[in-house]
Structure formats: C-alpha cells, structure tokens
Protein backbone atom coordinates (compact mmCIF):
# COMPACT_ATOMS: atom_id res chain seq x y z
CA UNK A 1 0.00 0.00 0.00
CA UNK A 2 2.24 2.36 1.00
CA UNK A 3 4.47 1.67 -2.47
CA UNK A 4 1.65 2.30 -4.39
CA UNK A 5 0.33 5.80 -2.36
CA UNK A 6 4.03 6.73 -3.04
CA UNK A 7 4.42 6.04 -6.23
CA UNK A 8 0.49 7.71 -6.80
CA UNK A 9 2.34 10.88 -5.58
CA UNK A 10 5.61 10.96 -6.66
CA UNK A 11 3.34 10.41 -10.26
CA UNK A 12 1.99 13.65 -9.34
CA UNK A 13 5.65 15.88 -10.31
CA UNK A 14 4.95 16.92 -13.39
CA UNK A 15 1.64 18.73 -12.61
CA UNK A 16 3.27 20.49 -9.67
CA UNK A 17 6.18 21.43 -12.08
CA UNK A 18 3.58 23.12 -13.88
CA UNK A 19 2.37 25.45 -10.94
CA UNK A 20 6.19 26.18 -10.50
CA UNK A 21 6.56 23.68 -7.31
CA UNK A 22 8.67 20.99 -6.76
CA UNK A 23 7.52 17.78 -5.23
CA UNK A 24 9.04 15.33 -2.85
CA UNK A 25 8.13 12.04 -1.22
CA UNK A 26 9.53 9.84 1.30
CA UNK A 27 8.43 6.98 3.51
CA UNK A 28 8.93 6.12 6.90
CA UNK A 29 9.89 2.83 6.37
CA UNK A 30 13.13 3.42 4.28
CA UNK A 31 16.49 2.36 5.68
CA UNK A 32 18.93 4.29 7.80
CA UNK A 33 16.87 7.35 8.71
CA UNK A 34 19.30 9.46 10.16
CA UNK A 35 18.63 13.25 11.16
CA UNK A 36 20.80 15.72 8.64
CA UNK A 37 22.73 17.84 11.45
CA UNK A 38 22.30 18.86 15.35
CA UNK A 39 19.27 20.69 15.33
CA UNK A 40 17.09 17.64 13.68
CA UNK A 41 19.31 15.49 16.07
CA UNK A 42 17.86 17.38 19.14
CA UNK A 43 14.45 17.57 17.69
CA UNK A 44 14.43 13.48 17.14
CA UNK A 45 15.82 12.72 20.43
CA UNK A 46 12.61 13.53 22.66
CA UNK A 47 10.12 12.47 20.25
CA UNK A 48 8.40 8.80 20.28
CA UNK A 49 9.82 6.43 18.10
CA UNK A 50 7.16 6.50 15.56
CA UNK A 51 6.43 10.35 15.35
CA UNK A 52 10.60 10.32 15.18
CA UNK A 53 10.32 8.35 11.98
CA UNK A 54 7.68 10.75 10.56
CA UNK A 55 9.74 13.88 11.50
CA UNK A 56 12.98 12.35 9.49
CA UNK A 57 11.37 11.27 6.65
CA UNK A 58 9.30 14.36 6.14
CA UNK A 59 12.93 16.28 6.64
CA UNK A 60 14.14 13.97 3.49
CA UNK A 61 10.52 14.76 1.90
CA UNK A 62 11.28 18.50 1.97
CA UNK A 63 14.93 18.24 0.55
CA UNK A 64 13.81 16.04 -2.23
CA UNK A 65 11.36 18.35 -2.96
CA UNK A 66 13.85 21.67 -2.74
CA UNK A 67 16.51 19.44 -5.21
CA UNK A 68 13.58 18.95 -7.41
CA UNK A 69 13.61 22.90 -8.36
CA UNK A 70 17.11 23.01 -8.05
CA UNK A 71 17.72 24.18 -4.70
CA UNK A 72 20.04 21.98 -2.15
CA UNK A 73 19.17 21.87 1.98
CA UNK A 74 20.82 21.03 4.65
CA UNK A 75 19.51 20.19 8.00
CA UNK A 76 16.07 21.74 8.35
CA UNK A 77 15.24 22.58 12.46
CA UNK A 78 11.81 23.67 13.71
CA UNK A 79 10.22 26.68 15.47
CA UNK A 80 7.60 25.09 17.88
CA UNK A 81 6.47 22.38 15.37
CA UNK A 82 6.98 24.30 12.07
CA UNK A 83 9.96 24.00 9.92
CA UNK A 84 12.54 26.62 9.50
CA UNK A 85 14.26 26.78 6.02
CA UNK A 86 17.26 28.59 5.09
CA UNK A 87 16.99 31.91 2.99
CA UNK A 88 15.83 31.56 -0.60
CA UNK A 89 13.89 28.42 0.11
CA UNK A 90 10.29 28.04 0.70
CA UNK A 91 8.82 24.23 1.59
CA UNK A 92 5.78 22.80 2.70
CA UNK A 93 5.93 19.29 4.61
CA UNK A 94 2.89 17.12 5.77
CA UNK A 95 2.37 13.35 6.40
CA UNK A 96 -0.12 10.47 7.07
CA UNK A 97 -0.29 6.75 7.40
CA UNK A 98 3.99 6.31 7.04
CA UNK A 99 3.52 8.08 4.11
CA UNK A 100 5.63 12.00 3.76
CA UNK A 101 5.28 14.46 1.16
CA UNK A 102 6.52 18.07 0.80
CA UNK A 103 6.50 20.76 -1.56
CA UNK A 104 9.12 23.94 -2.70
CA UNK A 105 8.65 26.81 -4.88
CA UNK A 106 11.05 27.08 -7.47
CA UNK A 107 13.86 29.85 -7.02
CA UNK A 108 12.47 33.48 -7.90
CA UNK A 109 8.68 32.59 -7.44
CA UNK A 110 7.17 34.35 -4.68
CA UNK A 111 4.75 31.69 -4.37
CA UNK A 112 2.78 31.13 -0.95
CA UNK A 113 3.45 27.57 -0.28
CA UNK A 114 1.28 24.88 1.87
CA UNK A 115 -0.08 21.11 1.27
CA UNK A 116 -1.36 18.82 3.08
CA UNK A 117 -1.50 15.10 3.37
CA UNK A 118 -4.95 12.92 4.34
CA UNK A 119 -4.50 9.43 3.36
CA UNK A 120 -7.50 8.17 6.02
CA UNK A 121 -10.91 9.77 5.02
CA UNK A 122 -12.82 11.39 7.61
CA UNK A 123 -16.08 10.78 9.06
CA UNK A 124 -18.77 13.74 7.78
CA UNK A 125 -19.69 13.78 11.68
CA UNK A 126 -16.55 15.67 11.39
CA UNK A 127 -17.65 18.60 9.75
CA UNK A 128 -18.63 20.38 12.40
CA UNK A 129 -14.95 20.30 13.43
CA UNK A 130 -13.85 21.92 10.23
CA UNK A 131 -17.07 23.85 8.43
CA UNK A 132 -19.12 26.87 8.98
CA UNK A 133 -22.45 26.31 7.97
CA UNK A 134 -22.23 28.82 4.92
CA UNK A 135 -19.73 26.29 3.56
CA UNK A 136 -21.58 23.19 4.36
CA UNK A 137 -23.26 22.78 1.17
CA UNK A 138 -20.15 21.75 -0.42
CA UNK A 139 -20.26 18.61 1.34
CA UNK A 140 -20.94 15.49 -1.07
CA UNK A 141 -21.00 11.79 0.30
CA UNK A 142 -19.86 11.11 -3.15
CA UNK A 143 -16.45 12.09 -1.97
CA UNK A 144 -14.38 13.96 -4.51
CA UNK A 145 -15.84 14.65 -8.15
CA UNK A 146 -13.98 15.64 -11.09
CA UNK A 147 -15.72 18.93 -11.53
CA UNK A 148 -14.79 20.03 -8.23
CA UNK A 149 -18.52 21.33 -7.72
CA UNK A 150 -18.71 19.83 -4.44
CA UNK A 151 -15.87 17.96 -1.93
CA UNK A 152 -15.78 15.24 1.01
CA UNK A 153 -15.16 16.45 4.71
CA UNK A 154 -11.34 15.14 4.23
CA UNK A 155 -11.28 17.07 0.87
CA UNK A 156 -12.00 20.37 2.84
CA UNK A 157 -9.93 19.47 5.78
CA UNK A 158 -7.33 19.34 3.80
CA UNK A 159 -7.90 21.99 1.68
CA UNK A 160 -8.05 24.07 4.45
CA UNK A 161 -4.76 22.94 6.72
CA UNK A 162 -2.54 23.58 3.32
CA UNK A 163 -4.22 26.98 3.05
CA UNK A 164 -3.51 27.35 7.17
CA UNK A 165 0.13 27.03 5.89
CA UNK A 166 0.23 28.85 3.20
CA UNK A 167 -0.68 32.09 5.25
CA UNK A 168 1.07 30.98 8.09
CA UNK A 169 3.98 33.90 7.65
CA UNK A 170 7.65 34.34 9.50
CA UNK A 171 7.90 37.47 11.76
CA UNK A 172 10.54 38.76 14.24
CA UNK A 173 9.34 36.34 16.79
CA UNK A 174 9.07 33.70 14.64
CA UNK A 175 5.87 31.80 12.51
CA UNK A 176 2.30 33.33 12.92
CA UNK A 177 -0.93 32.73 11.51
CA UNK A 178 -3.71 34.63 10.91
CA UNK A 179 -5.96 32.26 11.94
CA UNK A 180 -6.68 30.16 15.15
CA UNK A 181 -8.75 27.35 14.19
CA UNK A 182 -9.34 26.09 10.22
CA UNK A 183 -12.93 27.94 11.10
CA UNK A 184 -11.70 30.59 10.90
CA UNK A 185 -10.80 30.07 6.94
CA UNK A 186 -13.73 29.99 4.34
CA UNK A 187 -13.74 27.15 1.66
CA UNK A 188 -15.61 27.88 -1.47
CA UNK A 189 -15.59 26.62 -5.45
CA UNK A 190 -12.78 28.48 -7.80
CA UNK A 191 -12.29 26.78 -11.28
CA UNK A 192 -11.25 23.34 -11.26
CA UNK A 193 -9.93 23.94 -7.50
CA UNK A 194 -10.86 25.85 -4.37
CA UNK A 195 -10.45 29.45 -2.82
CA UNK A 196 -9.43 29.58 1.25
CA UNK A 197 -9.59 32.88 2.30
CA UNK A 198 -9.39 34.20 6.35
CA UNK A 199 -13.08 35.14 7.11
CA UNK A 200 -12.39 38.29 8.36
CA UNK A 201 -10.24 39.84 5.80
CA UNK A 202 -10.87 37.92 2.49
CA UNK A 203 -8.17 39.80 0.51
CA UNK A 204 -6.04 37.14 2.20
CA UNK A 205 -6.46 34.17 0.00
CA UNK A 206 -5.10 31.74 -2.29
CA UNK A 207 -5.87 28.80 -4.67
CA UNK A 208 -5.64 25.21 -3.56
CA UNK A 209 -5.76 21.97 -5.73
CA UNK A 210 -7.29 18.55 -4.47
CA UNK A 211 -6.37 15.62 -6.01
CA UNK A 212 -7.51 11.81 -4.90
CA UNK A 213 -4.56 9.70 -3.66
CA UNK A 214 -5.37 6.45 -2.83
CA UNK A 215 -8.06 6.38 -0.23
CA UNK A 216 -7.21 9.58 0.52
CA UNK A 217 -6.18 13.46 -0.97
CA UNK A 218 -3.50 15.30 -0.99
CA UNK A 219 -3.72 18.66 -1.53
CA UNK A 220 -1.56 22.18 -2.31
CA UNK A 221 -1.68 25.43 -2.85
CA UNK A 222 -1.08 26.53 -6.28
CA UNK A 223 -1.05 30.41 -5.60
CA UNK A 224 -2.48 33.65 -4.30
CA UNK A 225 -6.18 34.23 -5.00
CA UNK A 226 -7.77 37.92 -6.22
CA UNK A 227 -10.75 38.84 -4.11
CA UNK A 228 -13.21 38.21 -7.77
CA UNK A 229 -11.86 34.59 -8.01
C-alpha cells in the first residue's frame, strides 16, 4: 500500500512542475533514517519512536522536494512544530499513514506555499470540526468529483490545513498565523480547484488543488487568490 500511495504521488511531479513547485516524497519505512545535522538530532531525540520516523522522513521529503527545483538543503530545524528553512527556500511538509510528502517553490517565485496530506478519510460527523455552515453545502457523500462542484469532509480538511500554511507567515518572533482554528478560513468553489480565504479579511487568499490519492487526498496550494476569483 504504502508503495503504491508513493508512487500515486511521486506520479503527481509533473503537474506540480507546472504550478512552478517541486515535489518530494519519502516513507517512513526506508532504511537508515538518520537526522541531517544537530538541530534535527535534538528535535528526534525527545520524540516517540514512531512520530521520530515521521519527522525524518518528512525532513528527506522536503529536501527532495527543494533538489527537485534546483535548490540543495541542509539540515532543516523547527520553530515550535513548524519548519525553519534557510533563505531563498520556501517548503511545505505534511504526512499520514507512514507516508511523507513536501512541496518547494522554485527559485524566484514568490509563491505562498502549503499542502497537506490525508490518506484516512474522515467521518462527515466531522464537519462540524472543520465547516461553517455557509460552507456546508459543499459537502458530497460522493467524496471527490472531477468537476470540483462539491468535496468530502477530508477534501476540505485538507484543503483548508494547506491553506492554514500557506498564510502561516515568519515574523521577528518567529511563525504566525492569521488564523486560530481552520474555522476561521472559508472554503468555497474556484475553477477546477478551491479558494481559502481568512473570514475576516478575504483579501487574504489563495488557490488550492485537491487531487484523490489512494483512499485519501493530498492537496496544495497553487497560488495567491484575487478577491473576484
């Protein structure tokens, strides 16, 4: 399974290429994880073994993904539980079910950047969790349609924590974003993907694609999002 999720994604490069990203893929269970300098030593040392696997290989997910525009990366350490990347490089990292995937903006694209990773769906009970009722009627049992009309709860979710990401911005003190809870984002149709903008100032938006994987989606953020769109 988890072959075949990878090699769903890592099928995936070309239409990120397109959208000026790069993409990279990793999975827990490949040999000789080993953190990439002191700070991802120190990070790995106090976490549980399993949620130290996911850290490393989502640390080799990232620098695939930076090598894949042409950018190389050394050891990658965190603020809090965010990922700090050296000047000039911009990556997104997310993971689920052993799987890790991240995405970089090519050099010289001021691209916001964000993705996320659901490979188990979620139950619509958990809408509530994730949906203001002005975006519920997007909700489909159907799961996720080609047309993009209307999405699964996982869909959203998703759609939603790469968005969280994406305007998730570096300041003096280090990463803040402008929204609390993934309520506090609005979901709605744009083209053959989806707008999330903050609900209280809707200038801040961008574009997000959702594509099936598996089970599952994965989704990313393909750029910035005019208040018409």
């Amino acid at each position: 399974m988890l072959a075949a999720v990878g090699g769903g994604l890592v099928a995936l490069g070309p239409l990120l290429a397109a959208d000026g990203l790069g993409l990279g893929v990793a999975a827990v269970s490949e040999p000789g994880p080993e953190p990439a300098g002191p700070a991802e030593a120190a990070a790995a040392a106090v976490m549980p073994p399993r949620r130290r696997l996911e850290f490393l290989a989502g640390r080799r997910a990232a620098r695939r993904a930076l090598r894949a525009v042409g950018l190389d990366c050394g050891e990658i350490p965190r603020s809090g539980r965010l990922p700090v990347f050296p000047p000039g490089r911009a990556a997104s990292i997310s993971h689920s079910a052993g799987i890790a995937v991240a995405v970089a903006a090519a050099p010289g694209r001021d691209l916001p950047v964000g993705c996320d990773l659901e490979l188990r769906p979620l139950p619509r009970e958990a809408a509530r969790l994730v949906l203001c009722e002005d975006e519920e009627s997007l909700l489909s049992d159907a799961g996720l349609p080609p047309a993009g009309a209307v999405r699964s709860v996982t869909a959203l979710f998703s759609a939603k924590e790469a968005a969280w990401k994406a305007l998730t911005v570096m300041t003096a003190e280090g990463r803040e974003s402008p929204a609390g809870s993934l309520r506090e984002l609005r979901v709605s149709p744009c083209g053959d993907g989806l707008r999330v903008c903050l609900r209280d100032g809707p200038a801040h938006a961008v574009r997000v694609r959702v594509v099936r994987v598996g089970a599952g989606v994965f989704s990313y953020v393909t750029g910035r999002a005019g208040t018409r769109d």
